[in-house]
Protein backbone atom coordinates (compact mmCIF):
# COMPACT_ATOMS: atom_id res chain seq x y z
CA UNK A 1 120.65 73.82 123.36
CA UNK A 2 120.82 70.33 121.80
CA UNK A 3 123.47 69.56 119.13
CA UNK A 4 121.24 68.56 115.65
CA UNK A 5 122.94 65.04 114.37
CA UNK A 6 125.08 65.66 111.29
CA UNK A 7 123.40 64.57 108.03
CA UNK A 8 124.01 61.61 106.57
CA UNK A 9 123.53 61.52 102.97
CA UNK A 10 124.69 64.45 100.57
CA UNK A 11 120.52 65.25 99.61
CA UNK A 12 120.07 65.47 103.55
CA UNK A 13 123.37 67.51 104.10
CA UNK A 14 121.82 70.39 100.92
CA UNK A 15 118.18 70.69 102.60
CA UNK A 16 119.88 71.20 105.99
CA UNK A 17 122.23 73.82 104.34
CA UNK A 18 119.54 75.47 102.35
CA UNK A 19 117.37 75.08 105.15
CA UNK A 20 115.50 78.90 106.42
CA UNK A 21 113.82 77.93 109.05
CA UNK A 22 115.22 76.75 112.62
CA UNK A 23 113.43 75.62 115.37
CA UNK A 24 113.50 79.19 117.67
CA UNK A 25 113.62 79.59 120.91
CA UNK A 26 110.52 81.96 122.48
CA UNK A 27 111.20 85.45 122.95
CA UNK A 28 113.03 86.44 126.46
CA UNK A 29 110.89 88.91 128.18
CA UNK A 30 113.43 91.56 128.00
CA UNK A 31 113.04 90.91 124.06
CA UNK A 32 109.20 91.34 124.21
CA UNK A 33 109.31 94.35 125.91
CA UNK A 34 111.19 95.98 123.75
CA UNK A 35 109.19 94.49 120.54
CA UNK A 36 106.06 95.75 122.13
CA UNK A 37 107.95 99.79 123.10
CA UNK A 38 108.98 99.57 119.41
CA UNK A 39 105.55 98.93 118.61
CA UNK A 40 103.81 101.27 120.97
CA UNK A 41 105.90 103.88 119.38
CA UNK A 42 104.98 103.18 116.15
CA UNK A 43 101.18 103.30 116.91
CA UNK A 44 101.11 106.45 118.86
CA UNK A 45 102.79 108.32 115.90
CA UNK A 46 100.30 106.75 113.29
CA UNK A 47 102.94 105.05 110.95
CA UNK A 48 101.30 102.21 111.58
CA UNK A 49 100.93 101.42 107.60
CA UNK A 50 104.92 102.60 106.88
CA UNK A 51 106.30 100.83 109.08
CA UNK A 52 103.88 97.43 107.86
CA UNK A 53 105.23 98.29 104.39
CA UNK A 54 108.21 98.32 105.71
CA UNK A 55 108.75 95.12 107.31
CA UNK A 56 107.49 92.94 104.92
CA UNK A 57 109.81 94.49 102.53
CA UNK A 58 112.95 93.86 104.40
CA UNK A 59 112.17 90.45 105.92
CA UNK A 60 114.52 88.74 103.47
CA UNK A 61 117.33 91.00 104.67
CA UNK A 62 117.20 90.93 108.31
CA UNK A 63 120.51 89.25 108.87
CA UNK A 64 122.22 92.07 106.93
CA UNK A 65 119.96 94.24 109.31
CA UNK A 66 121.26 92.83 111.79
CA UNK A 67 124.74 93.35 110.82
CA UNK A 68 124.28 97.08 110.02
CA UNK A 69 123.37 97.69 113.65
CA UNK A 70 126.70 96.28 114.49
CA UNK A 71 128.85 98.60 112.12
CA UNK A 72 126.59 101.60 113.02
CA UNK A 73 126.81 100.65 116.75
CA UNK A 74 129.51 103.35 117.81
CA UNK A 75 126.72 105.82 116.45
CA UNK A 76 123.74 104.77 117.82
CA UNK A 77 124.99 105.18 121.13
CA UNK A 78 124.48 108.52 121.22
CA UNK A 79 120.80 108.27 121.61
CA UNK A 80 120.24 104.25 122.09
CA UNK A 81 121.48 102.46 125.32
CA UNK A 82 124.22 100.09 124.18
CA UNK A 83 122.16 96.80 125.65
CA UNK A 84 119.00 97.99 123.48
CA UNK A 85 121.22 98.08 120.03
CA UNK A 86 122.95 94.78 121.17
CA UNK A 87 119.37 93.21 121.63
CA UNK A 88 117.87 94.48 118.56
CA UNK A 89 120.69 92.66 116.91
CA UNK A 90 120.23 89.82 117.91
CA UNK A 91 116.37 90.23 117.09
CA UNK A 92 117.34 90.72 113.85
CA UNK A 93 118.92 87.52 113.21
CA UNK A 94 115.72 85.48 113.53
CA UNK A 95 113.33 85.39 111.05
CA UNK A 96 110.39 85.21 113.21
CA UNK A 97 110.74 88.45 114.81
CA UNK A 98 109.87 90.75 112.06
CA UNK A 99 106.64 88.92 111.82
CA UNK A 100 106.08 89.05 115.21
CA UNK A 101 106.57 92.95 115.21
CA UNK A 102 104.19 93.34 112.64
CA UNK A 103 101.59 91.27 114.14
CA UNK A 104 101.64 93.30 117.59
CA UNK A 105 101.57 96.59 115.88
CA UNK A 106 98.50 95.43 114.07
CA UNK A 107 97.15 94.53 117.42
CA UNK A 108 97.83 97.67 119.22
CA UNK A 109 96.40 99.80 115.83
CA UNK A 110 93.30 97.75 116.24
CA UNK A 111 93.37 98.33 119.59
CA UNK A 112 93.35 102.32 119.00
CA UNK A 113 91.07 102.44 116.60
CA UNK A 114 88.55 100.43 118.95
């Protein structure tokens, strides 16, 4: 990963630290085929509309998403595998991901419905 030069004036230094989107790097496939199992599961139980609701409403606090899976870790465990929680958190940190879940469950409900 390449090291971004440091700013140089103090109006550059406030829109990098203000800044909300980085440039990301494209999901492993490990991390899309979990997105897409997340999704699947989704469709098959027709929440497909909940859980759309329910993205876009927490997309400004993934981070803090992420960092809830951490404390709540220990207790997941009992019916997540430890890699899958420490994926998802890391998911969770991006921004783009969220989108990128709702987009594929849209797919796959269009895909049901035919």
């Amino acid at each position: 990963m390449e090291i971004p030069e440091a700013p140089k004036t103090w109006k550059d230094w406030f829109r990098h630290a203000f800044a909300l989107d980085g440039v990301a790097e494209p999901l492993s496939e490990a991390d899309a085929l979990l997105l897409d199992k997340v999704a699947q599961g989704v469709v098959l139980r027709r929440m497909t509309a909940p859980a759309l609701l329910f993205l876009e409403s927490v997309k400004p606090l993934s981070f803090i998403g992420s960092q809830t899976l951490v404390f709540f870790g220990p207790l997941l465990e009992m019916v997540l595998k430890r890699e899958e929680i420490e994926r998802g958190t890391k998911l969770l940190e991006r921004r783009d991901v969220l989108e990128t879940m709702a987009l594929r469950i849209e797919t796959l409900e269009a895909e049901r419905r035919g």
